[in-house]
PDB file of N, CA and C in Angstrom:
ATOM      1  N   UNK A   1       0.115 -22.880  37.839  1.00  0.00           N
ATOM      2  CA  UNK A   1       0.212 -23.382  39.205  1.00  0.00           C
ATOM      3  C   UNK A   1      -1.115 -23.233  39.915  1.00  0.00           C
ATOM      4  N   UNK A   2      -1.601 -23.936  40.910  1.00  0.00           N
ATOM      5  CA  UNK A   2      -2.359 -24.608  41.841  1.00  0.00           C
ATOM      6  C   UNK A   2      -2.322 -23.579  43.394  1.00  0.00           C
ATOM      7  N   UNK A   3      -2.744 -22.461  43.122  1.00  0.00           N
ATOM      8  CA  UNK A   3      -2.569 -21.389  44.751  1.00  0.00           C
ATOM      9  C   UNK A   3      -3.485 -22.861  45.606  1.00  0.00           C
ATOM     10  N   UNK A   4      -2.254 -22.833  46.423  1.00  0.00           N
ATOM     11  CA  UNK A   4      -2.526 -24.011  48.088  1.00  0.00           C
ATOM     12  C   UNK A   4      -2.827 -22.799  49.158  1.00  0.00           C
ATOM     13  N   UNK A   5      -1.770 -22.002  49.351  1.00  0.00           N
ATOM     14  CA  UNK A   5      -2.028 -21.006  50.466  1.00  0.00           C
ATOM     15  C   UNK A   5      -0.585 -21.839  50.909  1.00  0.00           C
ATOM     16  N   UNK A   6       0.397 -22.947  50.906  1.00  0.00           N
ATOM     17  CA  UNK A   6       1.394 -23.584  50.947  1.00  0.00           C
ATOM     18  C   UNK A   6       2.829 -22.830  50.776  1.00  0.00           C
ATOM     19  N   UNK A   7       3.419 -22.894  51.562  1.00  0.00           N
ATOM     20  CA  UNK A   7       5.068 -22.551  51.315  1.00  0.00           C
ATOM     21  C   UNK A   7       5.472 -23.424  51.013  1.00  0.00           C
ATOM     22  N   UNK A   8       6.563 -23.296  49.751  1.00  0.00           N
ATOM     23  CA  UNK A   8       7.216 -24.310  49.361  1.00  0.00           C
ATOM     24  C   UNK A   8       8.728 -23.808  48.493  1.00  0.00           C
ATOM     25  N   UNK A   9       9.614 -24.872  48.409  1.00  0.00           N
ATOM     26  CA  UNK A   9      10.969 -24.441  47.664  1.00  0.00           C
ATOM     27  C   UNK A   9      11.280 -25.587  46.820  1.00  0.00           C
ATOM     28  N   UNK A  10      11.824 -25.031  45.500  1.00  0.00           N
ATOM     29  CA  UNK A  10      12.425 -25.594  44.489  1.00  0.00           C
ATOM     30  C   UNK A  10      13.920 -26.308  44.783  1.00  0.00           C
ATOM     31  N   UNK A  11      14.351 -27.702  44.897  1.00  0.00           N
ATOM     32  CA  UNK A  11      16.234 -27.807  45.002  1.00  0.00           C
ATOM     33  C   UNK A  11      16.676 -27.520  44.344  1.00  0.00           C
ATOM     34  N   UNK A  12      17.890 -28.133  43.822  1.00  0.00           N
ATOM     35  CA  UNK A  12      18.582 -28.031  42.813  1.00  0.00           C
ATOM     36  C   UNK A  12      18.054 -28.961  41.535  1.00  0.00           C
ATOM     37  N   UNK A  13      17.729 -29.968  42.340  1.00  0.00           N
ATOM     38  CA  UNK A  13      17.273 -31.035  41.052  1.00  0.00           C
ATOM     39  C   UNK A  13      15.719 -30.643  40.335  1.00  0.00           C
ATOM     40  N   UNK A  14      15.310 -29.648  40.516  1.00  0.00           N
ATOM     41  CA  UNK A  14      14.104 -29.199  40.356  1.00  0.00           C
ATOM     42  C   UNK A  14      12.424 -30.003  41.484  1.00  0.00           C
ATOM     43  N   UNK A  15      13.357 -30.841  42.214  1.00  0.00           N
ATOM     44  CA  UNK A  15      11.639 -31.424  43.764  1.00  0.00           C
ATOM     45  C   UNK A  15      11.371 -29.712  43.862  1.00  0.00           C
ATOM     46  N   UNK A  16      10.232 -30.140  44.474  1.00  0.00           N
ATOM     47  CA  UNK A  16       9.446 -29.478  45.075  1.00  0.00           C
ATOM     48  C   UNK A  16       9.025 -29.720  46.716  1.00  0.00           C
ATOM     49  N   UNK A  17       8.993 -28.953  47.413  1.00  0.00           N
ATOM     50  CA  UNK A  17       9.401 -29.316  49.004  1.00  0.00           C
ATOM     51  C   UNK A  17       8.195 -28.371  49.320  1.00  0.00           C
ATOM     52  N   UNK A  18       7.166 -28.967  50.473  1.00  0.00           N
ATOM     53  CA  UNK A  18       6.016 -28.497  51.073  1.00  0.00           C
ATOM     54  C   UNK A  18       6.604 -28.289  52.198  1.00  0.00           C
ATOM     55  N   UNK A  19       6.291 -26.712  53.120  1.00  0.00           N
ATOM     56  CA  UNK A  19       7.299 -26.640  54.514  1.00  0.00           C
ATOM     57  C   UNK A  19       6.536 -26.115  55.215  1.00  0.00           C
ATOM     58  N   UNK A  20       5.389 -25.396  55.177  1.00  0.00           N
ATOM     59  CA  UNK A  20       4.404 -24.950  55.881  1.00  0.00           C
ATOM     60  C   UNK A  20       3.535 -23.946  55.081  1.00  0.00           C
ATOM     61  N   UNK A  21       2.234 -24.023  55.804  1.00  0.00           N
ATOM     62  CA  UNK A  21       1.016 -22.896  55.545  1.00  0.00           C
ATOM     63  C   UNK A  21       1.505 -21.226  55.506  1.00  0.00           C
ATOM     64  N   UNK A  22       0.555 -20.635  54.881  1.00  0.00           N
ATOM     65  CA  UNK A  22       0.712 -19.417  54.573  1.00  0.00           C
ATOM     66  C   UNK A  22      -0.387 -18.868  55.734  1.00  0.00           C
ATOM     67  N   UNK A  23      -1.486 -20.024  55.672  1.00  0.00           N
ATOM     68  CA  UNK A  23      -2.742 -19.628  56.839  1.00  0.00           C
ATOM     69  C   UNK A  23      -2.976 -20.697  57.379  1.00  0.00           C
ATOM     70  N   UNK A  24      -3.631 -21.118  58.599  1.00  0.00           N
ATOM     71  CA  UNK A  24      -3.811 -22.570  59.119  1.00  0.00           C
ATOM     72  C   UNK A  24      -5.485 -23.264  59.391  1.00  0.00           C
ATOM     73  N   UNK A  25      -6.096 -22.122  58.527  1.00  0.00           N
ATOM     74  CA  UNK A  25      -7.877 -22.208  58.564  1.00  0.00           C
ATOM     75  C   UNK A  25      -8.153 -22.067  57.439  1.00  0.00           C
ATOM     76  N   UNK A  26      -9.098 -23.295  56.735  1.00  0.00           N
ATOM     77  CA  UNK A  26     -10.208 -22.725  55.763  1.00  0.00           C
ATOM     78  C   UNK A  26     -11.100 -22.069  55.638  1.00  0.00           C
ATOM     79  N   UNK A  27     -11.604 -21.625  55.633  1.00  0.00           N
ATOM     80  CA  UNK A  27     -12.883 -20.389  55.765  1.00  0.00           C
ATOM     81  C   UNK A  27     -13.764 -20.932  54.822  1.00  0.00           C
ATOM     82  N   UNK A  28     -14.913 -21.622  55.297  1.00  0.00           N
ATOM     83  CA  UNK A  28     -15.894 -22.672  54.920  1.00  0.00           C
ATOM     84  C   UNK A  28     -17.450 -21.569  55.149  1.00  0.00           C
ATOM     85  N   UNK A  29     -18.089 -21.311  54.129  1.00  0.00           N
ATOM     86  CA  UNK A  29     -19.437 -20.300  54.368  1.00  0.00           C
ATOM     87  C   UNK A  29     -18.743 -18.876  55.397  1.00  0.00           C
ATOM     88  N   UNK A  30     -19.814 -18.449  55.855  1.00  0.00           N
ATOM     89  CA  UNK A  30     -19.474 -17.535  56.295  1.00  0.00           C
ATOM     90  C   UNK A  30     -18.682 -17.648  58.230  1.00  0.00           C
ATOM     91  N   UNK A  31     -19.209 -18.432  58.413  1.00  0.00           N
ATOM     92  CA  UNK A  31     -19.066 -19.506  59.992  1.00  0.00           C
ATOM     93  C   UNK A  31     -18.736 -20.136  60.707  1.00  0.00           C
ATOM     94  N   UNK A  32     -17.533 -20.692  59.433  1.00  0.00           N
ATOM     95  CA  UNK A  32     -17.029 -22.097  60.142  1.00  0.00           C
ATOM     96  C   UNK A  32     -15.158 -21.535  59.717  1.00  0.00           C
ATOM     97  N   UNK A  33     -14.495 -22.258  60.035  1.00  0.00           N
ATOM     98  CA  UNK A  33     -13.292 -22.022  60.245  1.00  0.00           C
ATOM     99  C   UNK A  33     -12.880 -23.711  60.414  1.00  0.00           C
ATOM    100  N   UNK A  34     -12.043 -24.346  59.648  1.00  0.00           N
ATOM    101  CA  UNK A  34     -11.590 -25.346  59.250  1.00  0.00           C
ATOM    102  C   UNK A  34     -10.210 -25.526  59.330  1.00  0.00           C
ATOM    103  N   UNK A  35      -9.207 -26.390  60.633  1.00  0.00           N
ATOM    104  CA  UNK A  35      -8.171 -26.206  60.249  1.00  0.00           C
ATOM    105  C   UNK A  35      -8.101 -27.520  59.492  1.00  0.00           C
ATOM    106  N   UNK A  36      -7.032 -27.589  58.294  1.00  0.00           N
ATOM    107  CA  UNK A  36      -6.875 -28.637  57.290  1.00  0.00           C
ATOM    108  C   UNK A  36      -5.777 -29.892  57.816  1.00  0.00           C
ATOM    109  N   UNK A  37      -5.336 -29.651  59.009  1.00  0.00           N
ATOM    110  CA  UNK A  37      -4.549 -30.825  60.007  1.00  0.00           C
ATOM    111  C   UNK A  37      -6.042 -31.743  60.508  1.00  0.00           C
ATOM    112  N   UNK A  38      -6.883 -31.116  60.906  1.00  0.00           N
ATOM    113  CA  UNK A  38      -7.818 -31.986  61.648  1.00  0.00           C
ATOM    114  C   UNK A  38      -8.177 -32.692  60.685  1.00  0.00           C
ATOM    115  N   UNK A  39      -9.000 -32.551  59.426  1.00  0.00           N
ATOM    116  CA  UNK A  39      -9.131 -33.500  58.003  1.00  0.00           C
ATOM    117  C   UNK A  39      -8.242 -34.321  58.369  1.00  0.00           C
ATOM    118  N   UNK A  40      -7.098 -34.159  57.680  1.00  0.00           N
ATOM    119  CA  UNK A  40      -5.793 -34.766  57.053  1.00  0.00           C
ATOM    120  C   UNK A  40      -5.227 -35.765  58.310  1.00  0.00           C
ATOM    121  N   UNK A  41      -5.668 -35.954  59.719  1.00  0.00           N
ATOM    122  CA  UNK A  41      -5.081 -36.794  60.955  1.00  0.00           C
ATOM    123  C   UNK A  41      -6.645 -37.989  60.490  1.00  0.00           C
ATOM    124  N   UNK A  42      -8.060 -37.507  60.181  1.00  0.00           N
ATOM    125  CA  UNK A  42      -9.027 -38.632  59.966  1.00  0.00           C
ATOM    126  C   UNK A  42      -8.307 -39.601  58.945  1.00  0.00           C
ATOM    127  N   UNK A  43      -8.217 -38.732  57.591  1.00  0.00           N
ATOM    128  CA  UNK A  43      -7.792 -39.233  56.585  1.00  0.00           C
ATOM    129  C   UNK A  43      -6.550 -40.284  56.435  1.00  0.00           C
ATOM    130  N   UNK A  44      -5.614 -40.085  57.358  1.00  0.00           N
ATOM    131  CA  UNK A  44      -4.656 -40.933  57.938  1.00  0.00           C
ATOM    132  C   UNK A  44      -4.413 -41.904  58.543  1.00  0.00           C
ATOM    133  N   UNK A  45      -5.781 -41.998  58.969  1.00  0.00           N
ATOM    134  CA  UNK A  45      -6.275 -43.554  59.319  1.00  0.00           C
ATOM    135  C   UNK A  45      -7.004 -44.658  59.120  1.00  0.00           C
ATOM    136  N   UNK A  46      -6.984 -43.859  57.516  1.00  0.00           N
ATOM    137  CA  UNK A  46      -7.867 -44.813  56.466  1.00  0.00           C
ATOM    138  C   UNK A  46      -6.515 -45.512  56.178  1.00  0.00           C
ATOM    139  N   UNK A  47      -6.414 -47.125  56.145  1.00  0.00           N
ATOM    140  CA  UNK A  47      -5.138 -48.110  55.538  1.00  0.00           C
ATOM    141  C   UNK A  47      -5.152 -47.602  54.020  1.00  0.00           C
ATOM    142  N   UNK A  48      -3.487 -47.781  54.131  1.00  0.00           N
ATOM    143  CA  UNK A  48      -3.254 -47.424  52.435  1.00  0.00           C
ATOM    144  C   UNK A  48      -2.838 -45.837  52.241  1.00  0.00           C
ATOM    145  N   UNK A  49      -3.062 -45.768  53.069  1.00  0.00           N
ATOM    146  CA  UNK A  49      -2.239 -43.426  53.320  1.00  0.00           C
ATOM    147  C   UNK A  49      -1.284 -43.358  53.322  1.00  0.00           C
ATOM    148  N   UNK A  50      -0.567 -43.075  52.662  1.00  0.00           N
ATOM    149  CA  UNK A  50       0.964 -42.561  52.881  1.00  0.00           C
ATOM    150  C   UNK A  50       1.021 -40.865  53.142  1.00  0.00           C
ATOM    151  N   UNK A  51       0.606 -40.200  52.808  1.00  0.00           N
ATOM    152  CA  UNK A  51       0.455 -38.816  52.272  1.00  0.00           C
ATOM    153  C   UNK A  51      -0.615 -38.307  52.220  1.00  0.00           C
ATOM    154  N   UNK A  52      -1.282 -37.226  53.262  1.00  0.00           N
ATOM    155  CA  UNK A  52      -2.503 -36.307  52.391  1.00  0.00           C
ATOM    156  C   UNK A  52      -1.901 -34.410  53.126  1.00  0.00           C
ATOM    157  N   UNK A  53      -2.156 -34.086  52.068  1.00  0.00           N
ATOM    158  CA  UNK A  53      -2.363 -32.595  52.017  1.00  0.00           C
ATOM    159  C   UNK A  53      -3.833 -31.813  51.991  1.00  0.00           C
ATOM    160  N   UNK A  54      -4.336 -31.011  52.861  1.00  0.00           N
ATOM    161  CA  UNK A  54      -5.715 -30.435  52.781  1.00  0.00           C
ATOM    162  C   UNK A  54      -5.649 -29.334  52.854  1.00  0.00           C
ATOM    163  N   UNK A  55      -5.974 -28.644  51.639  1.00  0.00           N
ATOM    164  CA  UNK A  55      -6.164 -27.193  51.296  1.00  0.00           C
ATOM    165  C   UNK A  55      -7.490 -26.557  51.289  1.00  0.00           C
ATOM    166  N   UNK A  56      -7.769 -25.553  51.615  1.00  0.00           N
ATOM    167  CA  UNK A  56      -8.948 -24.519  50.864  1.00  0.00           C
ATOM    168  C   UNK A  56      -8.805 -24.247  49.395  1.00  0.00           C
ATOM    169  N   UNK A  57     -10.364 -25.017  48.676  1.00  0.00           N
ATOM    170  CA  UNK A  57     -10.423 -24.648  46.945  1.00  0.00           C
ATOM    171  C   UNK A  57     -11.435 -23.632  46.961  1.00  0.00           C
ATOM    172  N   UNK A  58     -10.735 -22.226  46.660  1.00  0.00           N
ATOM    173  CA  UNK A  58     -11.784 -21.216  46.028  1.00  0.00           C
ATOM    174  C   UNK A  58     -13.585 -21.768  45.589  1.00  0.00           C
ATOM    175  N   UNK A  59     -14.566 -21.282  46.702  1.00  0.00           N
ATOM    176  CA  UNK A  59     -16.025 -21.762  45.875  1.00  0.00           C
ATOM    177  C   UNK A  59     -16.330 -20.241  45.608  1.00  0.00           C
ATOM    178  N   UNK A  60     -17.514 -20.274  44.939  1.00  0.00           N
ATOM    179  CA  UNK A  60     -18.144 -19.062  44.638  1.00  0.00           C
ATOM    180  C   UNK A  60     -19.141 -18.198  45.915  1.00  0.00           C
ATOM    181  N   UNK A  61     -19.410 -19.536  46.492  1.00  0.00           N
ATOM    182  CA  UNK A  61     -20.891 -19.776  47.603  1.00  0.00           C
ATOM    183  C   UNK A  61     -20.190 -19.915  48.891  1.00  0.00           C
ATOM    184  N   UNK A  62     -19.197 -21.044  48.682  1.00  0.00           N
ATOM    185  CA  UNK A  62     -18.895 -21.400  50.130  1.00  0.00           C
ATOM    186  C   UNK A  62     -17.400 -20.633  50.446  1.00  0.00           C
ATOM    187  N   UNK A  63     -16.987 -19.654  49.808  1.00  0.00           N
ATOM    188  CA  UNK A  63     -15.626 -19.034  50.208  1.00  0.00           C
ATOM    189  C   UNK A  63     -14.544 -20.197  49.564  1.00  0.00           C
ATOM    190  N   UNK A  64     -14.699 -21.000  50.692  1.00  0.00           N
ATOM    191  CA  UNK A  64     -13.565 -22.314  50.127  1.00  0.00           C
ATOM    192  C   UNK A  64     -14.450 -23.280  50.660  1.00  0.00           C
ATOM    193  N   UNK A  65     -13.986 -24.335  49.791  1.00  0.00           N
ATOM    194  CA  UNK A  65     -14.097 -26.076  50.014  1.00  0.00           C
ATOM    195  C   UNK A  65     -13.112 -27.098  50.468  1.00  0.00           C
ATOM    196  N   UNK A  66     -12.501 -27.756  51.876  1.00  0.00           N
ATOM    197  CA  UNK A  66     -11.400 -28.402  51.795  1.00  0.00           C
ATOM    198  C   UNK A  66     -11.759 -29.385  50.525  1.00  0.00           C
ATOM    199  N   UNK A  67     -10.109 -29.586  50.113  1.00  0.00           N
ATOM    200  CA  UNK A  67      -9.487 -30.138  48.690  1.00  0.00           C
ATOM    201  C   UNK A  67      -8.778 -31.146  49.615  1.00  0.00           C
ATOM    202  N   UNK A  68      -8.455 -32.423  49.788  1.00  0.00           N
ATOM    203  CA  UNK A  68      -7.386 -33.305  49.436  1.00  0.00           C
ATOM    204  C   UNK A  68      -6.750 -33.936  48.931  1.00  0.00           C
ATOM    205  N   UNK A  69      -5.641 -33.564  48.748  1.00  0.00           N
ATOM    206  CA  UNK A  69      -4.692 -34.427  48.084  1.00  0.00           C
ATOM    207  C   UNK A  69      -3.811 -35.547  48.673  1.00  0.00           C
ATOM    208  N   UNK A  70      -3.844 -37.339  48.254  1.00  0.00           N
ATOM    209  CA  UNK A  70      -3.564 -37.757  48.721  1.00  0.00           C
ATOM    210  C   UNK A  70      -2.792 -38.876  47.924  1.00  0.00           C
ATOM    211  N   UNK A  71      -1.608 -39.593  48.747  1.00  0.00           N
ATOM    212  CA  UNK A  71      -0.538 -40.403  48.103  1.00  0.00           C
ATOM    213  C   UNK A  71      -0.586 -41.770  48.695  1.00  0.00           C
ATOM    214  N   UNK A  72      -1.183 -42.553  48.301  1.00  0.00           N
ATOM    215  CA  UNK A  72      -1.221 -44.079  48.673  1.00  0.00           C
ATOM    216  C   UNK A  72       0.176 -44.821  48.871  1.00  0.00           C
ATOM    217  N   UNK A  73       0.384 -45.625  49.742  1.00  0.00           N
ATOM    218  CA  UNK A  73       1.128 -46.499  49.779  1.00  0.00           C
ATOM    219  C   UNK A  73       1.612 -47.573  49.010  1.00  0.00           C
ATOM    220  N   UNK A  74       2.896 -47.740  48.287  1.00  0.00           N
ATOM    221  CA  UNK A  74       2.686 -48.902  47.175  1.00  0.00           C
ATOM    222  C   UNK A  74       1.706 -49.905  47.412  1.00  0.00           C
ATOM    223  N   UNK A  75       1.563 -50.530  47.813  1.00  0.00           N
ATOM    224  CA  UNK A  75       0.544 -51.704  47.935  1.00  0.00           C
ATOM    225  C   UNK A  75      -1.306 -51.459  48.034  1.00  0.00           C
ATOM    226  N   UNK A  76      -1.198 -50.468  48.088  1.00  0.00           N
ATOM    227  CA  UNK A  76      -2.772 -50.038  48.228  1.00  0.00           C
ATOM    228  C   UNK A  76      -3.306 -49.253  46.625  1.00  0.00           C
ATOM    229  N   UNK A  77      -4.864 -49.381  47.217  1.00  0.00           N
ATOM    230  CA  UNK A  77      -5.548 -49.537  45.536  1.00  0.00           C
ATOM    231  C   UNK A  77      -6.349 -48.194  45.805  1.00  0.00           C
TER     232      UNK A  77
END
């Protein structure tokens, strides 16, 4: 598994359900503080978005890096 920093629950049918943060800031260098809603509202207004998720990815240098993950709309490329 993929540590998000994400709460999430298993159903019965085995989905997987995203329900909220564990933290609501990335921690970007030593300085900056990133919440991953502000990304993810730009990103949403690119046509063709159905879905994005923005996490902090473990760096070595920069603490974390926002990560997005994102789910296109059938019709988009």
């Amino acid at each position: 598994w993929y540590h998000t920093g994400d709460i999430g629950y298993f159903d019965n049918d085995g989905e997987l359900f995203i329900v909220d943060r564990v933290k609501d800031l990335i921690k970007f260098r030593m300085n900056y503080h990133i919440a991953p809603s502000m990304i993810e509202k730009v990103i949403m207004k690119y046509p063709g978005i159905h879905e994005v998720a923005v996490v902090g990815k473990p760096h070595l240098e920069d603490i974390e890096q926002p990560m997005a993950f994102v789910s296109l709309q059938p019709h988009a490329k």
